[in-house]
C-alpha atoms as a PDB file:
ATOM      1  CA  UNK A   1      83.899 172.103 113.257  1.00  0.00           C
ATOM      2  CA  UNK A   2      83.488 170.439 116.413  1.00  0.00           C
ATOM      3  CA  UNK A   3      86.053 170.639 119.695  1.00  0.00           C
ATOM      4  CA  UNK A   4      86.296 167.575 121.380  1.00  0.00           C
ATOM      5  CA  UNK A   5      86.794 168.202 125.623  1.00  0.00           C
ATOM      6  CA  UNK A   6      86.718 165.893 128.424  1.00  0.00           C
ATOM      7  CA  UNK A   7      83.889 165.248 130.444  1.00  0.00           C
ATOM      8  CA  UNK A   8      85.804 165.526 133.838  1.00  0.00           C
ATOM      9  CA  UNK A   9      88.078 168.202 133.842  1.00  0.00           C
ATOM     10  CA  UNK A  10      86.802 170.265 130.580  1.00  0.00           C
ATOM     11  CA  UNK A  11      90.264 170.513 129.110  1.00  0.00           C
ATOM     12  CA  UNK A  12      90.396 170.846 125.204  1.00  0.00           C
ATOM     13  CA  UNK A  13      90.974 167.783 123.625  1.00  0.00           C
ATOM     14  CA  UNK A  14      91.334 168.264 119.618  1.00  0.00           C
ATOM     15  CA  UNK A  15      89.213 169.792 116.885  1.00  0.00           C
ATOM     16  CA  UNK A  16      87.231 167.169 114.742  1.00  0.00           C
ATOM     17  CA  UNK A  17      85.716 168.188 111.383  1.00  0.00           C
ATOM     18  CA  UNK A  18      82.268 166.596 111.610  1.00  0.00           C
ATOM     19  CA  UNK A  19      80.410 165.613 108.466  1.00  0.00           C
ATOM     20  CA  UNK A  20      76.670 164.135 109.426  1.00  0.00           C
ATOM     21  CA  UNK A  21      74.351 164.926 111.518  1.00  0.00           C
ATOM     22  CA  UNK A  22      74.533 161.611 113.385  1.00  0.00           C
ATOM     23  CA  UNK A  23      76.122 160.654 116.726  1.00  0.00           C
ATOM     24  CA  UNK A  24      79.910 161.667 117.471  1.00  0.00           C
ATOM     25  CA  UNK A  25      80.833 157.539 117.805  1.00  0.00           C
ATOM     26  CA  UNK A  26      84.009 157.644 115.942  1.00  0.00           C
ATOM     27  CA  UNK A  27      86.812 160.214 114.817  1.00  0.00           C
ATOM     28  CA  UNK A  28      88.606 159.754 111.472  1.00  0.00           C
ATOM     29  CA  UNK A  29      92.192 160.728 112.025  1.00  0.00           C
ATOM     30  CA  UNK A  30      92.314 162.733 109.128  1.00  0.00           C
ATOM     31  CA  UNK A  31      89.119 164.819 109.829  1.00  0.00           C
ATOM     32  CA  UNK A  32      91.282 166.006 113.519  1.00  0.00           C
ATOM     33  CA  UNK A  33      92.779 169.169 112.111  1.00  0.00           C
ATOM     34  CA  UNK A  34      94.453 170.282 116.001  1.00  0.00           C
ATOM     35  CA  UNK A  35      95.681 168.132 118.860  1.00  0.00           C
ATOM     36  CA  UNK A  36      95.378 169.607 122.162  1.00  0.00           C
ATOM     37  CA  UNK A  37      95.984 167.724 125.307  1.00  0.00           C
ATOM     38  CA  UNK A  38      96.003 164.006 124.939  1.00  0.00           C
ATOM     39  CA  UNK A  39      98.108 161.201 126.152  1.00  0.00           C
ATOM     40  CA  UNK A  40      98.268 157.989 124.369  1.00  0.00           C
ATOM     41  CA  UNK A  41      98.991 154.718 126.154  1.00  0.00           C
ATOM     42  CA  UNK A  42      98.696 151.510 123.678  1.00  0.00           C
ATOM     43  CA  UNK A  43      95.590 151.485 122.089  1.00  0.00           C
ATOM     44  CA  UNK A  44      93.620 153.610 124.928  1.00  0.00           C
ATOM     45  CA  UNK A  45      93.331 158.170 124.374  1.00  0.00           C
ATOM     46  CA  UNK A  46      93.524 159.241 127.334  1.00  0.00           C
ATOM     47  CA  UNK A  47      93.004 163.246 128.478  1.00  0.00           C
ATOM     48  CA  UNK A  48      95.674 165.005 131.095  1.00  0.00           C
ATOM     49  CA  UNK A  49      93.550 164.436 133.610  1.00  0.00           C
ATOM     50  CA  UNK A  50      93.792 160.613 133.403  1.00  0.00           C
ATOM     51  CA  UNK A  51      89.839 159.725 132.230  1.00  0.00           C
ATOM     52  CA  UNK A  52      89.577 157.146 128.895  1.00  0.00           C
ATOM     53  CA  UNK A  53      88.404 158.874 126.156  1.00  0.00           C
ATOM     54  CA  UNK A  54      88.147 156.429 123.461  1.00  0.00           C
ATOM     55  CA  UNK A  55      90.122 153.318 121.987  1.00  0.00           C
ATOM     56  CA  UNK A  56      92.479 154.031 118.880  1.00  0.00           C
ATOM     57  CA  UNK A  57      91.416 151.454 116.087  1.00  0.00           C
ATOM     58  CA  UNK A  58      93.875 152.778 113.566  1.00  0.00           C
ATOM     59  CA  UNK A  59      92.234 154.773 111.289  1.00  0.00           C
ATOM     60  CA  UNK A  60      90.149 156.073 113.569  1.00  0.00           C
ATOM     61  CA  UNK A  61      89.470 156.701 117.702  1.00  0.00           C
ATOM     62  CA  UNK A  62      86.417 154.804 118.520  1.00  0.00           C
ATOM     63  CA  UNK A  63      84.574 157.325 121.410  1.00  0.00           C
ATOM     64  CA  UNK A  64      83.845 156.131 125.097  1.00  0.00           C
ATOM     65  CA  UNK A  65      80.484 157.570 124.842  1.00  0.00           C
ATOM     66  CA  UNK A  66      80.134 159.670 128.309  1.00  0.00           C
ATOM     67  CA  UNK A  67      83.783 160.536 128.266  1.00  0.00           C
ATOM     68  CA  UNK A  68      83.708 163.489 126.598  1.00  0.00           C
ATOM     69  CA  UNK A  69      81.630 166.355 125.972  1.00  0.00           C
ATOM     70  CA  UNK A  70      81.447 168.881 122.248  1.00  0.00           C
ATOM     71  CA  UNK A  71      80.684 172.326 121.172  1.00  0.00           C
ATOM     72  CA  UNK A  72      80.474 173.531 117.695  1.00  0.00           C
ATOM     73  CA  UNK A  73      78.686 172.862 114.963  1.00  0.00           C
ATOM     74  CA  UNK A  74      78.378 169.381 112.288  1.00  0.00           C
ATOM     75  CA  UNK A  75      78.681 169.631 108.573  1.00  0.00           C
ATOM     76  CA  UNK A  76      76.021 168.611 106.301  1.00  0.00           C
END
Protein backbone atom coordinates (compact mmCIF):
# COMPACT_ATOMS: atom_id res chain seq x y z
CA UNK A 1 0.00 0.00 0.00
CA UNK A 2 1.36 3.12 -1.16
CA UNK A 3 0.31 6.94 0.16
CA UNK A 4 0.31 9.28 -2.44
CA UNK A 5 1.58 13.15 -1.01
CA UNK A 6 2.40 16.22 -2.77
CA UNK A 7 5.67 17.23 -3.68
CA UNK A 8 5.27 20.90 -2.41
CA UNK A 9 3.58 21.05 0.66
CA UNK A 10 3.78 17.16 1.81
CA UNK A 11 0.09 16.96 2.56
CA UNK A 12 -1.49 13.39 2.25
CA UNK A 13 -3.06 12.89 -0.83
CA UNK A 14 -4.87 9.27 -0.97
CA UNK A 15 -3.77 5.69 -0.43
CA UNK A 16 -3.16 3.68 -3.75
CA UNK A 17 -2.94 -0.13 -3.67
CA UNK A 18 0.07 -0.74 -5.93
CA UNK A 19 0.41 -4.00 -7.82
CA UNK A 20 3.98 -4.07 -9.90
CA UNK A 21 7.01 -3.17 -9.30
CA UNK A 22 7.10 -0.62 -12.13
CA UNK A 23 6.80 3.19 -12.13
CA UNK A 24 3.78 4.94 -10.19
CA UNK A 25 2.48 6.55 -13.90
CA UNK A 26 -1.12 5.94 -13.41
CA UNK A 27 -3.74 5.27 -10.51
CA UNK A 28 -6.74 2.97 -11.12
CA UNK A 29 -9.65 4.48 -9.30
CA UNK A 30 -10.60 1.42 -7.83
CA UNK A 31 -7.12 0.44 -6.42
CA UNK A 32 -7.49 4.26 -4.18
CA UNK A 33 -8.95 2.74 -1.05
CA UNK A 34 -8.82 6.58 1.05
CA UNK A 35 -9.14 10.12 -0.26
CA UNK A 36 -7.38 12.65 1.65
CA UNK A 37 -6.99 16.17 0.51
CA UNK A 38 -7.68 16.73 -3.12
CA UNK A 39 -9.52 19.23 -5.14
CA UNK A 40 -10.82 18.44 -8.50
CA UNK A 41 -11.25 21.09 -11.17
CA UNK A 42 -12.39 19.51 -14.74
CA UNK A 43 -10.18 17.00 -15.72
CA UNK A 44 -6.99 18.38 -13.63
CA UNK A 45 -6.29 16.69 -9.41
CA UNK A 46 -5.17 19.18 -7.84
CA UNK A 47 -3.68 19.08 -3.92
CA UNK A 48 -4.86 21.96 -1.19
CA UNK A 49 -2.03 23.64 -1.78
CA UNK A 50 -2.88 24.45 -5.44
CA UNK A 51 0.15 22.23 -7.36
CA UNK A 52 -1.27 19.73 -10.46
CA UNK A 53 -1.01 16.43 -9.53
CA UNK A 54 -2.16 14.48 -12.39
CA UNK A 55 -4.97 14.57 -15.19
CA UNK A 56 -8.22 12.40 -14.51
CA UNK A 57 -8.70 10.12 -17.69
CA UNK A 58 -11.72 8.37 -16.30
CA UNK A 59 -10.82 5.26 -15.13
CA UNK A 60 -7.86 6.29 -13.96
CA UNK A 61 -5.55 9.65 -12.81
CA UNK A 62 -2.72 9.79 -15.17
CA UNK A 63 0.43 11.17 -12.66
CA UNK A 64 2.35 14.55 -13.35
CA UNK A 65 5.52 12.80 -12.75
CA UNK A 66 7.47 15.32 -10.23
CA UNK A 67 4.25 16.34 -8.60
CA UNK A 68 4.10 14.10 -6.06
CA UNK A 69 6.16 12.12 -3.87
CA UNK A 70 5.25 8.08 -2.12
CA UNK A 71 6.02 6.01 0.84
CA UNK A 72 5.04 2.49 1.36
CA UNK A 73 5.52 -0.44 -0.14
CA UNK A 74 4.27 -2.14 -4.00
CA UNK A 75 2.60 -5.46 -4.32
CA UNK A 76 4.00 -8.20 -6.27
Amino acid sequence: MLVIKCAACKRKLWKYDKIGQGEVLRCHKDRITRMYDIKQEEDRIKCLCGKDIGIDKGSYVKMIGKAFTYTGTKRN
